[in-house]
Protein backbone atom coordinates (compact mmCIF):
# COMPACT_ATOMS: atom_id res chain seq x y z
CA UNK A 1 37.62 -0.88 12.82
CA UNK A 2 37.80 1.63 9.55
CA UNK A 3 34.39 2.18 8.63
CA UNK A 4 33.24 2.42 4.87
CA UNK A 5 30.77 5.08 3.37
CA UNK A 6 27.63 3.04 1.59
CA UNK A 7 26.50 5.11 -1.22
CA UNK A 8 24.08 4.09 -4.24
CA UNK A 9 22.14 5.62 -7.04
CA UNK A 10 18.88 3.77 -6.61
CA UNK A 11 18.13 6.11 -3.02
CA UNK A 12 18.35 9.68 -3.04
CA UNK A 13 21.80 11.10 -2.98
CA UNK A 14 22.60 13.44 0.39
CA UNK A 15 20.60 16.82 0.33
CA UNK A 16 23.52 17.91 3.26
CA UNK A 17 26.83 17.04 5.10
CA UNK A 18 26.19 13.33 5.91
CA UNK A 19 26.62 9.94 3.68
CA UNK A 20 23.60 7.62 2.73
CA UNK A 21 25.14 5.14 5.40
CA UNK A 22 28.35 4.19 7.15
CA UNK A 23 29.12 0.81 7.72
CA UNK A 24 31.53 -0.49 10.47
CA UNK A 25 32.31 -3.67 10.87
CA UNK A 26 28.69 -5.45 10.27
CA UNK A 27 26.97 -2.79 11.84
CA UNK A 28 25.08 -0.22 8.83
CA UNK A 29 23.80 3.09 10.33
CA UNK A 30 21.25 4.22 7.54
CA UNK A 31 20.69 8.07 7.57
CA UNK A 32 17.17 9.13 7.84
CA UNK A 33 15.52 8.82 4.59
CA UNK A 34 12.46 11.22 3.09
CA UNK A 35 10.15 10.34 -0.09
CA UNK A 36 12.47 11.82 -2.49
CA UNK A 37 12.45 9.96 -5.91
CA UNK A 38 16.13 9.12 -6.80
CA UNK A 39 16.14 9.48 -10.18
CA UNK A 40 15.02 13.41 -9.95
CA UNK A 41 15.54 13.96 -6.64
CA UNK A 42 11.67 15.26 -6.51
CA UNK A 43 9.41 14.25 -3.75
CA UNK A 44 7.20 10.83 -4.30
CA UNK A 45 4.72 12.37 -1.61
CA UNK A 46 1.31 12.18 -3.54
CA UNK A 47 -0.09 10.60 -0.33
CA UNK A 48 1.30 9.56 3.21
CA UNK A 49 1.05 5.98 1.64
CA UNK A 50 3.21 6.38 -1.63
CA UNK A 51 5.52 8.73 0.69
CA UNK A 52 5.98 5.89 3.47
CA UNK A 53 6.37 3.37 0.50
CA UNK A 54 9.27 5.77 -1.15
CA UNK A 55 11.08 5.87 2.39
CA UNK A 56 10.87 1.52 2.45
CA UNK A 57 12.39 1.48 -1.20
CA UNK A 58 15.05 4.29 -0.23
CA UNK A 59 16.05 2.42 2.56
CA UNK A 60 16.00 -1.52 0.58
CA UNK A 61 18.24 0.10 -2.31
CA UNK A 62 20.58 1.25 0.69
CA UNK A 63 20.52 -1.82 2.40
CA UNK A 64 21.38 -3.94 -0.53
CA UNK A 65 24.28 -1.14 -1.60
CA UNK A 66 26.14 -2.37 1.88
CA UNK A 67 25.46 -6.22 1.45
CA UNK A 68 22.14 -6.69 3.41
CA UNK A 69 18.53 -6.18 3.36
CA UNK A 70 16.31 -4.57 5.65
CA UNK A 71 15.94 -8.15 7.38
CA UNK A 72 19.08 -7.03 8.61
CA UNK A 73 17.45 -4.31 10.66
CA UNK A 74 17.48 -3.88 14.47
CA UNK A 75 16.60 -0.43 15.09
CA UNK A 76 14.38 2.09 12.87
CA UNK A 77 13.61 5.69 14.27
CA UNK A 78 10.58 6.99 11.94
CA UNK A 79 9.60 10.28 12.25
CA UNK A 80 6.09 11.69 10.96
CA UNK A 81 4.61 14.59 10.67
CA UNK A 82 0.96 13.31 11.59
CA UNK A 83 1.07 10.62 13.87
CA UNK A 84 -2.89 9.67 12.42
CA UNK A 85 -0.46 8.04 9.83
CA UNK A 86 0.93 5.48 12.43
CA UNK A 87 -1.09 2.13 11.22
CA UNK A 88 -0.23 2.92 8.06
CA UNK A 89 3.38 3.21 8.40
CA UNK A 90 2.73 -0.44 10.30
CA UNK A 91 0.87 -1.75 7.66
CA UNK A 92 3.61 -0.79 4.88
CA UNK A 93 6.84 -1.66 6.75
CA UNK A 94 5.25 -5.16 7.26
CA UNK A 95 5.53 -5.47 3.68
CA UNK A 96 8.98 -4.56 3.65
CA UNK A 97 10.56 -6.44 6.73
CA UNK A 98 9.75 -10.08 7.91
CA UNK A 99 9.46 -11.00 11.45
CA UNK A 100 10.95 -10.58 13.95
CA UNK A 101 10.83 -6.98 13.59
CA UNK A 102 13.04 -4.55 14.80
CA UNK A 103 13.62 -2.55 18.11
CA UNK A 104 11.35 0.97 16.39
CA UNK A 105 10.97 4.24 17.78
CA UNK A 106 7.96 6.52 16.11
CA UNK A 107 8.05 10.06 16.63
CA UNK A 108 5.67 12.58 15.45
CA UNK A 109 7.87 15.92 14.31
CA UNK A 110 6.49 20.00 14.05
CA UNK A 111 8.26 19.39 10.02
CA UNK A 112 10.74 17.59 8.12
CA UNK A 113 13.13 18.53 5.31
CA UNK A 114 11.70 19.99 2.48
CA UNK A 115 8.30 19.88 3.99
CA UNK A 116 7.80 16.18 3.58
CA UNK A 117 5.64 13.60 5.70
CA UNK A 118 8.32 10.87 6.58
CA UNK A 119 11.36 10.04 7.23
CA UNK A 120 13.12 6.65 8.71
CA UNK A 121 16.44 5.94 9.78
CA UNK A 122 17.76 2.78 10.36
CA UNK A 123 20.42 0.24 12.12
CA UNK A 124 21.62 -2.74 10.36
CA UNK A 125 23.37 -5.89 11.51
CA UNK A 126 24.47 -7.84 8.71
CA UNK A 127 26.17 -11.63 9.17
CA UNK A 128 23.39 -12.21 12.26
CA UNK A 129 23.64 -16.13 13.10
């Protein structure tokens, strides 16, 4: 299988050597995303809250770009930099992905690029029966 790069405008463009996403076949491997703002590139970090929220919309706008949503999603890794933030990374991807939720991994990390809270990767399937 050839795979395809996934890029879009509404998410943050790449800040280093790697593509928004990759798609092979129906499989979407979302890089790790950070509360950057996409239109300037700036962080959207006024609290962990609005940061977590910036991540979720980063990650929808990439979703969409490769034909999905994050529905679609069987595997996030989120990494934070204060793990006291872990209910309300819970609270906010519930408002981003329906049940059943996916396989997760949280993390909590000594820093993150550009000194920011969050960030989330994630694995789509798209075309699930």
């Amino acid at each position: 299988m050839s795979k395809t790069i996934i890029e879009t405008d509404q998410a943050p463009s790449a800040i280093g050597t790697y593509s928004q996403a990759v798609k092979v076949g129906d499989t979407v491997y979302i890089s790790g995303q950070v509360p950057l703002d996409p239109a300037t590139m700036e962080p959207d970090d006024a609290s962990f809250e609005v940061a977590a929220k910036r991540v979720f919309n980063n990650l929808k706008a990439i979703a969409e770009a490769a034909g999905g949503s994050l529905d679609d999603a069987v595997k996030l890794n989120i990494s934070m930099t204060d793990l006291s933030n872990f209910a309300t990374v819970n609270e906010i991807m519930a408002q981003f992905i329906n049940e059943p939720y996916p396989a997760r991994a949280a993390v909590g990390v000594a820093s993150l690029p550009k000194d920011l809270p969050v960030e989330i990767e994630a694995i789509l399937v798209l075309n699930q029966d």
